[in-house]
Protein backbone atom coordinates (compact mmCIF):
# COMPACT_ATOMS: atom_id res chain seq x y z
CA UNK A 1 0.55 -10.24 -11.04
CA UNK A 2 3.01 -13.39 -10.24
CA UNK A 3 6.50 -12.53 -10.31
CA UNK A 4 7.70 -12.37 -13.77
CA UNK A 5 11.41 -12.15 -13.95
CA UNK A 6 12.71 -10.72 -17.82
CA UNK A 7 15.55 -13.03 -17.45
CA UNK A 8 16.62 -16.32 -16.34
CA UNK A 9 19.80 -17.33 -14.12
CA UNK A 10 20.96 -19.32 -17.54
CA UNK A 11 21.04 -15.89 -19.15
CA UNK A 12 23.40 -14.16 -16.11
CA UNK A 13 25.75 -17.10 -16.23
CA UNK A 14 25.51 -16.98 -20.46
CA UNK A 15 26.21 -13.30 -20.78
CA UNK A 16 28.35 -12.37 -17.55
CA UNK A 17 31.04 -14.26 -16.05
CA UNK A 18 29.32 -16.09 -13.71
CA UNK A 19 30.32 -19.57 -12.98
CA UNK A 20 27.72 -21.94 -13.88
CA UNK A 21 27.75 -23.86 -10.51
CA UNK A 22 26.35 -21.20 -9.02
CA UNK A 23 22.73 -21.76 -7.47
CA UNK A 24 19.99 -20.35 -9.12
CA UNK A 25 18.38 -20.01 -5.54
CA UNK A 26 21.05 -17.15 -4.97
CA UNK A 27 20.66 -15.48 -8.77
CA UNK A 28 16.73 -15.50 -8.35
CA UNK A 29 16.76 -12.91 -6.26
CA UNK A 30 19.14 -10.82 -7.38
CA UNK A 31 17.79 -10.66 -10.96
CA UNK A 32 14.50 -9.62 -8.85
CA UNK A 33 16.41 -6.60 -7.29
CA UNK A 34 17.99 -5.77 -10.30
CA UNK A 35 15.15 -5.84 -12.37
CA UNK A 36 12.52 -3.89 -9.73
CA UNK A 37 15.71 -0.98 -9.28
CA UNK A 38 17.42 -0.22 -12.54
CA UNK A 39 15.21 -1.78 -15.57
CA UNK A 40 11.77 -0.14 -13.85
CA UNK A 41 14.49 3.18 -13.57
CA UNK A 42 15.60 2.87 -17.37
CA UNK A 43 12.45 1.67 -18.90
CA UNK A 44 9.30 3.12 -17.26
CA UNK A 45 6.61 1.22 -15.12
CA UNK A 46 4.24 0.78 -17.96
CA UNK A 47 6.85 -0.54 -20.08
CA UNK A 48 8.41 -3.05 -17.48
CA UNK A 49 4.72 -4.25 -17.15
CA UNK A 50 3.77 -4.46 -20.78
CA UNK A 51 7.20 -6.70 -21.10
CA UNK A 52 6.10 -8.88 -18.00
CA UNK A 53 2.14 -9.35 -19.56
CA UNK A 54 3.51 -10.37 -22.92
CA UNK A 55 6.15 -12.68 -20.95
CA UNK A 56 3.82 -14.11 -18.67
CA UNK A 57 1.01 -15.09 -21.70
CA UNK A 58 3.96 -16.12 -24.18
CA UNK A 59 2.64 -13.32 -26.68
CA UNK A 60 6.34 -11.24 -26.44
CA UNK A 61 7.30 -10.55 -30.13
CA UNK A 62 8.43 -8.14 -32.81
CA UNK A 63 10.33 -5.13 -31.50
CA UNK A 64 9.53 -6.07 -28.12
CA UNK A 65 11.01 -9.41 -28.51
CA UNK A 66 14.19 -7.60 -30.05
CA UNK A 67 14.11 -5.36 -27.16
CA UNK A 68 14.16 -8.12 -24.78
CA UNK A 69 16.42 -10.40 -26.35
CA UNK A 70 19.14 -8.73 -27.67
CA UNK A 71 19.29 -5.04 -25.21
CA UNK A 72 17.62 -5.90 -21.95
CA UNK A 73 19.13 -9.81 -20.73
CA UNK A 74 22.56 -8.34 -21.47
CA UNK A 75 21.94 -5.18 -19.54
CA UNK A 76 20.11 -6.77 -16.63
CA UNK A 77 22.38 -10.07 -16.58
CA UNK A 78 25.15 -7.52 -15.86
CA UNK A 79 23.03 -5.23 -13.20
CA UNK A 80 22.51 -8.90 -11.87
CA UNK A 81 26.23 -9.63 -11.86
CA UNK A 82 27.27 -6.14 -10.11
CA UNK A 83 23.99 -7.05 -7.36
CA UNK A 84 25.35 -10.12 -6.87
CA UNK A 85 28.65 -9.31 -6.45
CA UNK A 86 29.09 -7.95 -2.50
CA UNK A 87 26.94 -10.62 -1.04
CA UNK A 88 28.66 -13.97 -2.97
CA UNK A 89 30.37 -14.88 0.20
CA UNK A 90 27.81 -14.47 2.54
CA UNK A 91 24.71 -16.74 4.04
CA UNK A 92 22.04 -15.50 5.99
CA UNK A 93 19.88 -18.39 7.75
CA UNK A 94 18.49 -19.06 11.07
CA UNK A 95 21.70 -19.00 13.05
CA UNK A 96 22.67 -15.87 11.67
CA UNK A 97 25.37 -14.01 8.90
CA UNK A 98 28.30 -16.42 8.00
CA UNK A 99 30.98 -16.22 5.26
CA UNK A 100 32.15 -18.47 2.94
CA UNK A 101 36.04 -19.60 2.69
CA UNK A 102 37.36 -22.42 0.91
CA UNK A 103 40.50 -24.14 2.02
CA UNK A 104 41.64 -23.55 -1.60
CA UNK A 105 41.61 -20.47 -2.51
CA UNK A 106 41.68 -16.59 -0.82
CA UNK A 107 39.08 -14.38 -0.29
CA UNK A 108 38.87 -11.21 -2.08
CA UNK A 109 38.42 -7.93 -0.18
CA UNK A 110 36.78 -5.54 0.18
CA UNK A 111 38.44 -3.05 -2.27
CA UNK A 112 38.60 -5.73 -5.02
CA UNK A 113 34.67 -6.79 -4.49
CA UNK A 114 34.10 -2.95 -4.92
CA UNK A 115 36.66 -2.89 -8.60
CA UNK A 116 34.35 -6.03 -9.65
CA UNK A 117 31.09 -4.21 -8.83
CA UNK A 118 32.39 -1.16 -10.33
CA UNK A 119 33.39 -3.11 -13.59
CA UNK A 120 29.88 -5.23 -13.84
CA UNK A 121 27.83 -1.61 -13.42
CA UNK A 122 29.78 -0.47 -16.23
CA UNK A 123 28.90 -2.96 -18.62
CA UNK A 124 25.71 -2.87 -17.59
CA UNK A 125 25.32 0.86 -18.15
CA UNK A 126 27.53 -0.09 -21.65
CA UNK A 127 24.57 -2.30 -22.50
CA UNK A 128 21.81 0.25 -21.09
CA UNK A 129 23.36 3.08 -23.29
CA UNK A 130 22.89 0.32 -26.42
CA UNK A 131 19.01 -0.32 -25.23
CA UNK A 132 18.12 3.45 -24.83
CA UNK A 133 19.53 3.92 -27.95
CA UNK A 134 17.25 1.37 -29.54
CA UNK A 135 14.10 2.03 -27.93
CA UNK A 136 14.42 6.02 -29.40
CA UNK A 137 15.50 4.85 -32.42
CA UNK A 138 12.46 3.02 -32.52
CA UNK A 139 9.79 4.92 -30.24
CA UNK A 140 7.18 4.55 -32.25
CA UNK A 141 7.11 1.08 -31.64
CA UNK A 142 7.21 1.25 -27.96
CA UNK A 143 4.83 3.87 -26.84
CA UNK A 144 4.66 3.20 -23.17
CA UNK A 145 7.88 4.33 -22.89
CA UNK A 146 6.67 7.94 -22.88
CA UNK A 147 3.74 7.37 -20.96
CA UNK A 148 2.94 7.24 -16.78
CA UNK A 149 1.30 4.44 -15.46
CA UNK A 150 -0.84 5.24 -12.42
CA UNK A 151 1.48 4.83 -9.31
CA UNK A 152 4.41 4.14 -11.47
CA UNK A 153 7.72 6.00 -12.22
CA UNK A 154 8.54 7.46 -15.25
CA UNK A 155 11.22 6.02 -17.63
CA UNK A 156 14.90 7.78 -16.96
CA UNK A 157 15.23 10.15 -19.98
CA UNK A 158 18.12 11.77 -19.02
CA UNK A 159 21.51 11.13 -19.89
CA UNK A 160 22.76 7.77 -19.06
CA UNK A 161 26.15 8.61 -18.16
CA UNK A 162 27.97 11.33 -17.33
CA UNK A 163 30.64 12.21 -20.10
CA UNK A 164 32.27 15.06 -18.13
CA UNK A 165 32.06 18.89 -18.48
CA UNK A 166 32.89 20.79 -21.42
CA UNK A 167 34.16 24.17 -20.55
């Protein structure tokens, strides 16, 4: 199967606060990362590739095209975001790592790139919460949720976030 990304870099830069000048070439992969790491870890291989096949052949619809639309490109545009995040300043080509700086305006370090990462993850996992939420509400509409695709990984049932201990 191609790659078959569940979001576009118009969709980080629509739902995060991403400037739109930056270049898609540096989203791409990113979305990629983010996609293959937490959405695989949230929704289950066979549901990832059900959303890619119906994606890929322009057949996405009904609850699946709810689920898409309105819970997964906020929550991945904001896994995107927080993946993006530490390496914004950075190149890698043939002559090796360099790092950005503009004669205008101040780097950030490293403890604020860490606060911005921190924030982004937690609107993502806001906006995972939300999709969770939707796909139980709704499980009989997305059975491959609860099922194991051969060489896959299960879908992360547990609880999204930790809400401390009650004693």
């Amino acid at each position: 199967m191609s790659i078959v990304l569940l979001i576009s870099d118009n969709d980080v830069k629509e739902f995060t606060s991403l400037n739109g000048n930056v270049d898609p070439d540096f989203i791409m992969p990113q979305i990629l990362t983010a996609q293959d790491v937490e959405m695989e870890r949230l929704l289950g291989t066979k549901l990832i590739n059900k959303l890619k096949t119906d994606i890929n052949t322009s057949v996405l619809s009904g609850f699946y095209e709810v689920l898409v639309d309105k819970y997964i490109k906020p929550c991945l545009a904001w896994y995107t975001l927080a993946y993006m995040t530490p390496f914004q300043a950075y190149q890698i080509s043939n002559q090796g790592l360099y790092k950005h700086q503009s004669e205008s305006s101040i780097t950030p370090d490293k403890s604020e790139v860490d606060y911005i990462r921190e924030k982004a993850s937690s609107t993502a996992q806001h906006y995972a919460d939300r999709m969770i939420r939707y796909i139980c509400a709704n499980s009989t509409e997305f059975p491959e949720y609860n099922e194991l695709e051969e060489g896959g990984k299960w879908s992360d049932k547990g609880n999204q976030s930790f809400g401390g201990i009650n004693l």
